[in-house]
PDB file of N, CA and C in Angstrom:
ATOM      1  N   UNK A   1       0.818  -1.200   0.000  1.00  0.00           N
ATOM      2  CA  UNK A   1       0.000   0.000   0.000  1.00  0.00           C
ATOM      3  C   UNK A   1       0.861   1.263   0.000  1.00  0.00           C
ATOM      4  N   UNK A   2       1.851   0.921   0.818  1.00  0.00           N
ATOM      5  CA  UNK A   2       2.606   2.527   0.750  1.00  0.00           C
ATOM      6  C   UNK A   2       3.885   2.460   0.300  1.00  0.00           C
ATOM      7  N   UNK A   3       3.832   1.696  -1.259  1.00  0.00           N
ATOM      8  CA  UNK A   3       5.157   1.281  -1.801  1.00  0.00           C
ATOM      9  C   UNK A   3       5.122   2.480  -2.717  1.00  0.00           C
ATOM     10  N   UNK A   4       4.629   3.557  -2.711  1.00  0.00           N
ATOM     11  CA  UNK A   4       4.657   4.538  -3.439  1.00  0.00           C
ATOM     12  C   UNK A   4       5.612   5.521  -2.411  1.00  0.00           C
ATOM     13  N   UNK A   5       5.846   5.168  -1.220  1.00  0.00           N
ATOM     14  CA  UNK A   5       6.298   6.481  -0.606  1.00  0.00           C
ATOM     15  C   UNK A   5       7.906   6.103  -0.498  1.00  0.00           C
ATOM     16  N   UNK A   6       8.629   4.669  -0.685  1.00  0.00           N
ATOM     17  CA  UNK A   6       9.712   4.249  -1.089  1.00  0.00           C
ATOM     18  C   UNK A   6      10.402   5.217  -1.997  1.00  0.00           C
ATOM     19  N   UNK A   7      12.117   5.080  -2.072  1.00  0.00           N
ATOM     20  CA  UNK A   7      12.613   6.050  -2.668  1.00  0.00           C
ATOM     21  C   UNK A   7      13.040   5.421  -3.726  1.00  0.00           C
ATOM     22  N   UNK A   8      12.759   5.748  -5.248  1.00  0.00           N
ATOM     23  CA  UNK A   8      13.747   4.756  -6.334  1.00  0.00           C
ATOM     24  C   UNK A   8      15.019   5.260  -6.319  1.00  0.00           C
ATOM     25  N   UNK A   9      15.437   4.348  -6.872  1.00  0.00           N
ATOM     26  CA  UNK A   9      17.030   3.689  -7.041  1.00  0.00           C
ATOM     27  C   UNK A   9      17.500   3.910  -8.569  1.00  0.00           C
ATOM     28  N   UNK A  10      17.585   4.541  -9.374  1.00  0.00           N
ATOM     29  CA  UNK A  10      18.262   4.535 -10.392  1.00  0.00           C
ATOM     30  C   UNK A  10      19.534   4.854 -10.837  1.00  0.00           C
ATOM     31  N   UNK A  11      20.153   5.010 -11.692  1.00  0.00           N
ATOM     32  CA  UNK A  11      21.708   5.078 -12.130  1.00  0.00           C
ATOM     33  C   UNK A  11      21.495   6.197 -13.736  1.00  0.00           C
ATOM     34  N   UNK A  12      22.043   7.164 -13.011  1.00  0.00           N
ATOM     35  CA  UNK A  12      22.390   8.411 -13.832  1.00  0.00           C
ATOM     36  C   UNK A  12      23.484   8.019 -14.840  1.00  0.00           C
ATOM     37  N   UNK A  13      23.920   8.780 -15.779  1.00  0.00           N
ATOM     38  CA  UNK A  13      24.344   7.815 -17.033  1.00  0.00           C
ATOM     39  C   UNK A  13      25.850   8.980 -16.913  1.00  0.00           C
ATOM     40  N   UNK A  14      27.213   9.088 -17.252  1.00  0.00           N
ATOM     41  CA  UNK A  14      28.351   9.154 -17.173  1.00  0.00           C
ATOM     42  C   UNK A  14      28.221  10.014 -17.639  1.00  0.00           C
ATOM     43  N   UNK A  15      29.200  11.527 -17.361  1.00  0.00           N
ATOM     44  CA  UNK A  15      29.499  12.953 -17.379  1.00  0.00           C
ATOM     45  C   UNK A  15      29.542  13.104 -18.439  1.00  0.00           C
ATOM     46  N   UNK A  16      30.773  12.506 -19.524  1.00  0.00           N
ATOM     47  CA  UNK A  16      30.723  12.244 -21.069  1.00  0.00           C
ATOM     48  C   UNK A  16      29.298  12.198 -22.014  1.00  0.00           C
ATOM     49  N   UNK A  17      28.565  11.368 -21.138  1.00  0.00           N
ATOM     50  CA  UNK A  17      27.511  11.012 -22.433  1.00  0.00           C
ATOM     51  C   UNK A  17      26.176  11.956 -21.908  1.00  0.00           C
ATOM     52  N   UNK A  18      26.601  12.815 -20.557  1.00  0.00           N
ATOM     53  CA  UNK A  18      25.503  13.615 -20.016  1.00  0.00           C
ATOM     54  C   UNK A  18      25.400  14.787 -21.001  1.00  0.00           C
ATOM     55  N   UNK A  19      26.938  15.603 -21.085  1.00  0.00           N
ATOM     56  CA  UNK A  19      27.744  16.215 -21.776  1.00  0.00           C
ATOM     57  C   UNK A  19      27.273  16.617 -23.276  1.00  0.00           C
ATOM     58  N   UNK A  20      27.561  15.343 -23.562  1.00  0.00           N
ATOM     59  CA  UNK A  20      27.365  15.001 -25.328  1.00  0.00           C
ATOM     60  C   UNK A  20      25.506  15.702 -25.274  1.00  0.00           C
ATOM     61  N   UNK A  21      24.721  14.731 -24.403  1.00  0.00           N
ATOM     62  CA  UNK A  21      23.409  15.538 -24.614  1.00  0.00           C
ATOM     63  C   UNK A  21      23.110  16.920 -24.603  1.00  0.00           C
ATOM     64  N   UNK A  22      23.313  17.725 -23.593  1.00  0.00           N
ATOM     65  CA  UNK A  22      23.595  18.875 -23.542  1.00  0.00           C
ATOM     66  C   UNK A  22      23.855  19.813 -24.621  1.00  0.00           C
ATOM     67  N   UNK A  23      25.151  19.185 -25.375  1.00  0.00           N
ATOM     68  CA  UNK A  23      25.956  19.740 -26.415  1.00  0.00           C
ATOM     69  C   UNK A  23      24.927  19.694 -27.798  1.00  0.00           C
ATOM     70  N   UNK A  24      24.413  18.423 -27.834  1.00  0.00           N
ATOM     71  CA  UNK A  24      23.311  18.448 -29.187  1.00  0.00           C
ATOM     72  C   UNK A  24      21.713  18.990 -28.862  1.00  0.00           C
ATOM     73  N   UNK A  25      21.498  19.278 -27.747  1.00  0.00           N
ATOM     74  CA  UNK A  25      20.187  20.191 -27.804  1.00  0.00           C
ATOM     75  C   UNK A  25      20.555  21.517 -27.441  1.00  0.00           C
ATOM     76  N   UNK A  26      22.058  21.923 -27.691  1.00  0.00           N
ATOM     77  CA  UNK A  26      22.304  23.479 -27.708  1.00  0.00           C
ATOM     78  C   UNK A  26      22.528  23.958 -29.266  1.00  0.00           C
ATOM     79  N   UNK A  27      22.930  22.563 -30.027  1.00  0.00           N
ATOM     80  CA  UNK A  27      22.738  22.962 -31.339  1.00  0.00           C
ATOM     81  C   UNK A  27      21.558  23.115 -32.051  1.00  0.00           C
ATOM     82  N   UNK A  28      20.879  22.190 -31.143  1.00  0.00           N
ATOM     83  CA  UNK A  28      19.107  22.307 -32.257  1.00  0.00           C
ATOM     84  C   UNK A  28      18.516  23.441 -31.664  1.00  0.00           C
ATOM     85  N   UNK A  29      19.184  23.779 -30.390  1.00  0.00           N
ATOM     86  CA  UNK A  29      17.922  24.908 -29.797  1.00  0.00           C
ATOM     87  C   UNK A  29      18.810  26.544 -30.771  1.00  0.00           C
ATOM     88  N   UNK A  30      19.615  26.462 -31.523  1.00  0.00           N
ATOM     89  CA  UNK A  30      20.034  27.716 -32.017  1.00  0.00           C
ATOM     90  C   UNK A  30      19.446  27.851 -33.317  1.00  0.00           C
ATOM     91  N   UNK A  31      18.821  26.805 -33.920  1.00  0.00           N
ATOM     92  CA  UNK A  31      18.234  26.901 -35.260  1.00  0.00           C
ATOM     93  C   UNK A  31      16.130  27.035 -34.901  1.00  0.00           C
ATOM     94  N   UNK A  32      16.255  26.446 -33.635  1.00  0.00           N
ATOM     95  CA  UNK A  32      14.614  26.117 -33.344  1.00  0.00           C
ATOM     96  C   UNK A  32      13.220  27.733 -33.213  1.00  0.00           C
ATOM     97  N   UNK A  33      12.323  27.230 -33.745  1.00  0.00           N
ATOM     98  CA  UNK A  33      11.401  28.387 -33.620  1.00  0.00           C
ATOM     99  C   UNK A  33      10.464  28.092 -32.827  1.00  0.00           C
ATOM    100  N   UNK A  34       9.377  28.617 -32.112  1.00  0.00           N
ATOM    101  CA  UNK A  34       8.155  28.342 -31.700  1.00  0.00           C
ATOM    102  C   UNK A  34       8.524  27.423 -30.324  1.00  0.00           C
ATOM    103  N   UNK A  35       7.000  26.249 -30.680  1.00  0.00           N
ATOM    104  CA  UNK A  35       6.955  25.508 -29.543  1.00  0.00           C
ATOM    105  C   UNK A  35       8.294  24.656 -29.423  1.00  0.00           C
ATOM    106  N   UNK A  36       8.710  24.441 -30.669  1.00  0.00           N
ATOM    107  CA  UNK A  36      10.116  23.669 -30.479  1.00  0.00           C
ATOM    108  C   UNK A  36      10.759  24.437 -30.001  1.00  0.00           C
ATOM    109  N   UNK A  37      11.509  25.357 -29.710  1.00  0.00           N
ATOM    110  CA  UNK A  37      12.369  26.396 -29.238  1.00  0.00           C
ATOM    111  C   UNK A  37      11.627  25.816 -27.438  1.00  0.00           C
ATOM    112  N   UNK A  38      10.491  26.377 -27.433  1.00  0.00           N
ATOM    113  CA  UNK A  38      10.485  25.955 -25.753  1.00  0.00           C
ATOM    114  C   UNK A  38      10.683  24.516 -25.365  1.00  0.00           C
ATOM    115  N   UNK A  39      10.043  23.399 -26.289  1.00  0.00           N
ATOM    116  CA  UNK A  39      10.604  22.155 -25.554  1.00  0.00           C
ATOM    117  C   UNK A  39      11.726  21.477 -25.297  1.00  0.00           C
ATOM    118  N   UNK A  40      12.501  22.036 -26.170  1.00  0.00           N
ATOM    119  CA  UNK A  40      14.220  22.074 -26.036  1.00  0.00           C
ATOM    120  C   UNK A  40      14.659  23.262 -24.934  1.00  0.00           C
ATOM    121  N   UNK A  41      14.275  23.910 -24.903  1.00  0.00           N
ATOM    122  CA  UNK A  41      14.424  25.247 -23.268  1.00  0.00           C
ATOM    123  C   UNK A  41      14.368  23.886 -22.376  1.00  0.00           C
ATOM    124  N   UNK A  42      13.488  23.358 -22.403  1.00  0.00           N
ATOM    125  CA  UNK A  42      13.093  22.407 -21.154  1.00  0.00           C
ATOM    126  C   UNK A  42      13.613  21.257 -21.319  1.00  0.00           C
ATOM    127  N   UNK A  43      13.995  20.850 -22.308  1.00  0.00           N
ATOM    128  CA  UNK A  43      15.044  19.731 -22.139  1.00  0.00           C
ATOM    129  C   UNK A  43      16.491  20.026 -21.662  1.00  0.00           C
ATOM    130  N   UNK A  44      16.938  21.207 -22.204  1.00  0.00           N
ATOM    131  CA  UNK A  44      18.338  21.413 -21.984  1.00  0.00           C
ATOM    132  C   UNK A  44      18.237  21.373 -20.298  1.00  0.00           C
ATOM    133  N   UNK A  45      17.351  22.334 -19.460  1.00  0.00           N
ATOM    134  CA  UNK A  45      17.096  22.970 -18.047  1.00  0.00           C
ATOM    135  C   UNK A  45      17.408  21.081 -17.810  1.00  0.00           C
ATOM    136  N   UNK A  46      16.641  20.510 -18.369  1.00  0.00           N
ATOM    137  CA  UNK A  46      16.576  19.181 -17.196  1.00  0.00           C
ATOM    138  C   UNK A  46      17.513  18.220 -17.293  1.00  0.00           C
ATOM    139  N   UNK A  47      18.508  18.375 -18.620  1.00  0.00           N
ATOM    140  CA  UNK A  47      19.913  17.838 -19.012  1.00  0.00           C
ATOM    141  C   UNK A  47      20.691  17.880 -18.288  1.00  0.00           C
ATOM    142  N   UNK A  48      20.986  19.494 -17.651  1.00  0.00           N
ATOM    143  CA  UNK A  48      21.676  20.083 -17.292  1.00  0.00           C
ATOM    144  C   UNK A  48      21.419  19.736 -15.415  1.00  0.00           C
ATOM    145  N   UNK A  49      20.626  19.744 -15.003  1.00  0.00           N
ATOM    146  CA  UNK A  49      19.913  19.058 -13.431  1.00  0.00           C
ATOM    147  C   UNK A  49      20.478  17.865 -13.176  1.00  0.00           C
ATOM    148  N   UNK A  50      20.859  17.022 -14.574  1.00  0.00           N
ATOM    149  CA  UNK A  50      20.815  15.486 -14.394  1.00  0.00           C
ATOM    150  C   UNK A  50      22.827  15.879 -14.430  1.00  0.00           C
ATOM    151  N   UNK A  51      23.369  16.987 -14.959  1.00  0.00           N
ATOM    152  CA  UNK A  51      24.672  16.663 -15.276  1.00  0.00           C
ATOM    153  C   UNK A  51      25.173  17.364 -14.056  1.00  0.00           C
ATOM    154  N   UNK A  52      24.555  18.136 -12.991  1.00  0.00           N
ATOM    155  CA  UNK A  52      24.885  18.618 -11.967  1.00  0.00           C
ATOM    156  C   UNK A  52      24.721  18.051 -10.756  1.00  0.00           C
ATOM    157  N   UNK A  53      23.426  16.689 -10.817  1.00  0.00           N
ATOM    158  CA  UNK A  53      23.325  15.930 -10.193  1.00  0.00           C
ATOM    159  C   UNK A  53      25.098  15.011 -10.241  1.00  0.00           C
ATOM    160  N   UNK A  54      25.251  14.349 -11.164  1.00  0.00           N
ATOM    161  CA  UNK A  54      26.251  13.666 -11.702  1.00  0.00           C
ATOM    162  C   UNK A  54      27.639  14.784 -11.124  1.00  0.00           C
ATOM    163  N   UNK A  55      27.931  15.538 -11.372  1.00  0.00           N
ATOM    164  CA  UNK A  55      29.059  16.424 -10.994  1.00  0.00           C
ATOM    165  C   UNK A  55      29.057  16.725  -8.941  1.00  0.00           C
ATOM    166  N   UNK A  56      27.954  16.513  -9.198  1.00  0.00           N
ATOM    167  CA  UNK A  56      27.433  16.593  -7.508  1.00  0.00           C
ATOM    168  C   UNK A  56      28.244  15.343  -6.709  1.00  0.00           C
ATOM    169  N   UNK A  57      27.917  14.282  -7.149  1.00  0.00           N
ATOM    170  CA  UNK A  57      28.502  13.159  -6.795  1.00  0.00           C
ATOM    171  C   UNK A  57      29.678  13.077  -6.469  1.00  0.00           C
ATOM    172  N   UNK A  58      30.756  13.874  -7.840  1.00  0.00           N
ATOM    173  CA  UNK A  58      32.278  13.410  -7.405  1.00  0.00           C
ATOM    174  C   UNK A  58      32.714  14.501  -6.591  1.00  0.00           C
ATOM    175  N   UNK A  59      31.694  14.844  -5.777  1.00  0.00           N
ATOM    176  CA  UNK A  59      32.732  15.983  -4.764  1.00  0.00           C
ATOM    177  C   UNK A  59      32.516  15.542  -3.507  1.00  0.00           C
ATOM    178  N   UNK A  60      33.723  15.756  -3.182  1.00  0.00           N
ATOM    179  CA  UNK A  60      33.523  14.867  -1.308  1.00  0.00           C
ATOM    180  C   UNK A  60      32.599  15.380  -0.593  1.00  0.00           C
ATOM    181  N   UNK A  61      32.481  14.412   0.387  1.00  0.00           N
ATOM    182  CA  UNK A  61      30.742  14.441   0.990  1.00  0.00           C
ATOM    183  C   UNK A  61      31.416  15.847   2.223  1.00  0.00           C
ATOM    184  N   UNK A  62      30.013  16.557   2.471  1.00  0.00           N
ATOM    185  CA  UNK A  62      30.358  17.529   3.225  1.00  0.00           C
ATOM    186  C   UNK A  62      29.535  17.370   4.468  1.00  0.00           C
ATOM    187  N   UNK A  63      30.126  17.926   5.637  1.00  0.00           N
ATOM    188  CA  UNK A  63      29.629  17.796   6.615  1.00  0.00           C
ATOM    189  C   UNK A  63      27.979  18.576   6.721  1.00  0.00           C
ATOM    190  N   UNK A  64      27.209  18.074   6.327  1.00  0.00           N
ATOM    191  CA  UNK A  64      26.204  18.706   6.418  1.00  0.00           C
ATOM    192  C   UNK A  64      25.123  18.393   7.641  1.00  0.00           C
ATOM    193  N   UNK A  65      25.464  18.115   8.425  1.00  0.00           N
ATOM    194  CA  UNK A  65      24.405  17.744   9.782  1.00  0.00           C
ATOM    195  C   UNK A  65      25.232  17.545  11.058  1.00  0.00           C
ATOM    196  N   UNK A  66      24.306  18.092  11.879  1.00  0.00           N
ATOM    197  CA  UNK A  66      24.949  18.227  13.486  1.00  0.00           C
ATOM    198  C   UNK A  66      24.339  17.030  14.576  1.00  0.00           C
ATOM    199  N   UNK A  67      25.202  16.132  15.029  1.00  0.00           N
ATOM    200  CA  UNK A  67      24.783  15.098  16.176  1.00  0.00           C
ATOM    201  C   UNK A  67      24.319  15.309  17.758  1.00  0.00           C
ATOM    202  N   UNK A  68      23.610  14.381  17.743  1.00  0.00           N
ATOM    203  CA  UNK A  68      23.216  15.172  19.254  1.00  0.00           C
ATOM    204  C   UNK A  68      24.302  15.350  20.494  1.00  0.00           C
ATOM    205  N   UNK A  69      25.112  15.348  20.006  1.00  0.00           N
ATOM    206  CA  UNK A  69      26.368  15.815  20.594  1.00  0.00           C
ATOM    207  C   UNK A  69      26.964  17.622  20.178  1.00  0.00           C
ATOM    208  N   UNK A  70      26.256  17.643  19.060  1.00  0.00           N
ATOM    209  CA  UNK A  70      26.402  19.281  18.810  1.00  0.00           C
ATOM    210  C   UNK A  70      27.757  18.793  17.385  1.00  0.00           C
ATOM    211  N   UNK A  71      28.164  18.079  17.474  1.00  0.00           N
ATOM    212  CA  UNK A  71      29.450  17.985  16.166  1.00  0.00           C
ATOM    213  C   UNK A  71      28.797  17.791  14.729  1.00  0.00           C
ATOM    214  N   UNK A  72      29.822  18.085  13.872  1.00  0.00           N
ATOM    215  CA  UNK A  72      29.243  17.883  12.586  1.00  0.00           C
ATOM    216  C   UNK A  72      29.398  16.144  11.968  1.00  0.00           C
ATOM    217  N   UNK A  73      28.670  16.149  11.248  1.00  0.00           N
ATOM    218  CA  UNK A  73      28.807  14.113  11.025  1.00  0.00           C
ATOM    219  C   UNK A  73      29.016  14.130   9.586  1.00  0.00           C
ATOM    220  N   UNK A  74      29.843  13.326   8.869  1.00  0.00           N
ATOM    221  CA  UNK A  74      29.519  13.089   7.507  1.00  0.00           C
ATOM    222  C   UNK A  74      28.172  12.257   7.174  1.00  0.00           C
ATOM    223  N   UNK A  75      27.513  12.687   6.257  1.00  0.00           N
ATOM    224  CA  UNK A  75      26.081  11.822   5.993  1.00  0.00           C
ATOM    225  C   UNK A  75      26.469  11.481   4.685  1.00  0.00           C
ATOM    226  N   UNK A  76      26.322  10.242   4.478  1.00  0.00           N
ATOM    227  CA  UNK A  76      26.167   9.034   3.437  1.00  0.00           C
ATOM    228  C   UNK A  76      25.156   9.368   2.305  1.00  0.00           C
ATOM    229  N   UNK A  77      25.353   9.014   1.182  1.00  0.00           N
ATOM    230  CA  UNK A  77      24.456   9.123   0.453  1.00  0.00           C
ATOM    231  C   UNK A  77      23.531   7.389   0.595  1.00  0.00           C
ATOM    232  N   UNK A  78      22.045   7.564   0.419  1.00  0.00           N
ATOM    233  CA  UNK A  78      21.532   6.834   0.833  1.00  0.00           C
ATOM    234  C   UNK A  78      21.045   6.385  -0.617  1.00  0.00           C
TER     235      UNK A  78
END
């Protein structure tokens, strides 16, 4: 019943081939008119989410949370 509130698990696809996408909907969005012009706006925006997600990753984990001891803890990606 509440297998909807579970978190998925997927695997983001390598900086290179995030990259490469990026790179070919900046070429179509310089020739594009109209509604195409915006659905490529919105593809690039969400290309670009997925390649910052990905760039996010290879940077060391930061202390972002305090223990009930008052110290800072490294938190895991889950």
């Amino acid at each position: 019943m509440f297998d909807w509130l579970r978190q998925e698990k997927f695997v983001l696809p390598s900086e290179e081939v995030q990259e490469k996408f990026v790179r070919e909907i900046e070429e179509k969005l310089k020739t594009a008119k109209g509604s195409e012009k915006t659905k490529l706006t919105y593809m690039l925006a969400n290309q670009l989410m997925f390649l910052n997600q990905i760039k996010g990753k290879k940077k060391p984990k930061k202390p972002i949370k305090m223990n009930s001891k008052g110290k800072w803890v490294w938190v895991e990606d889950a």
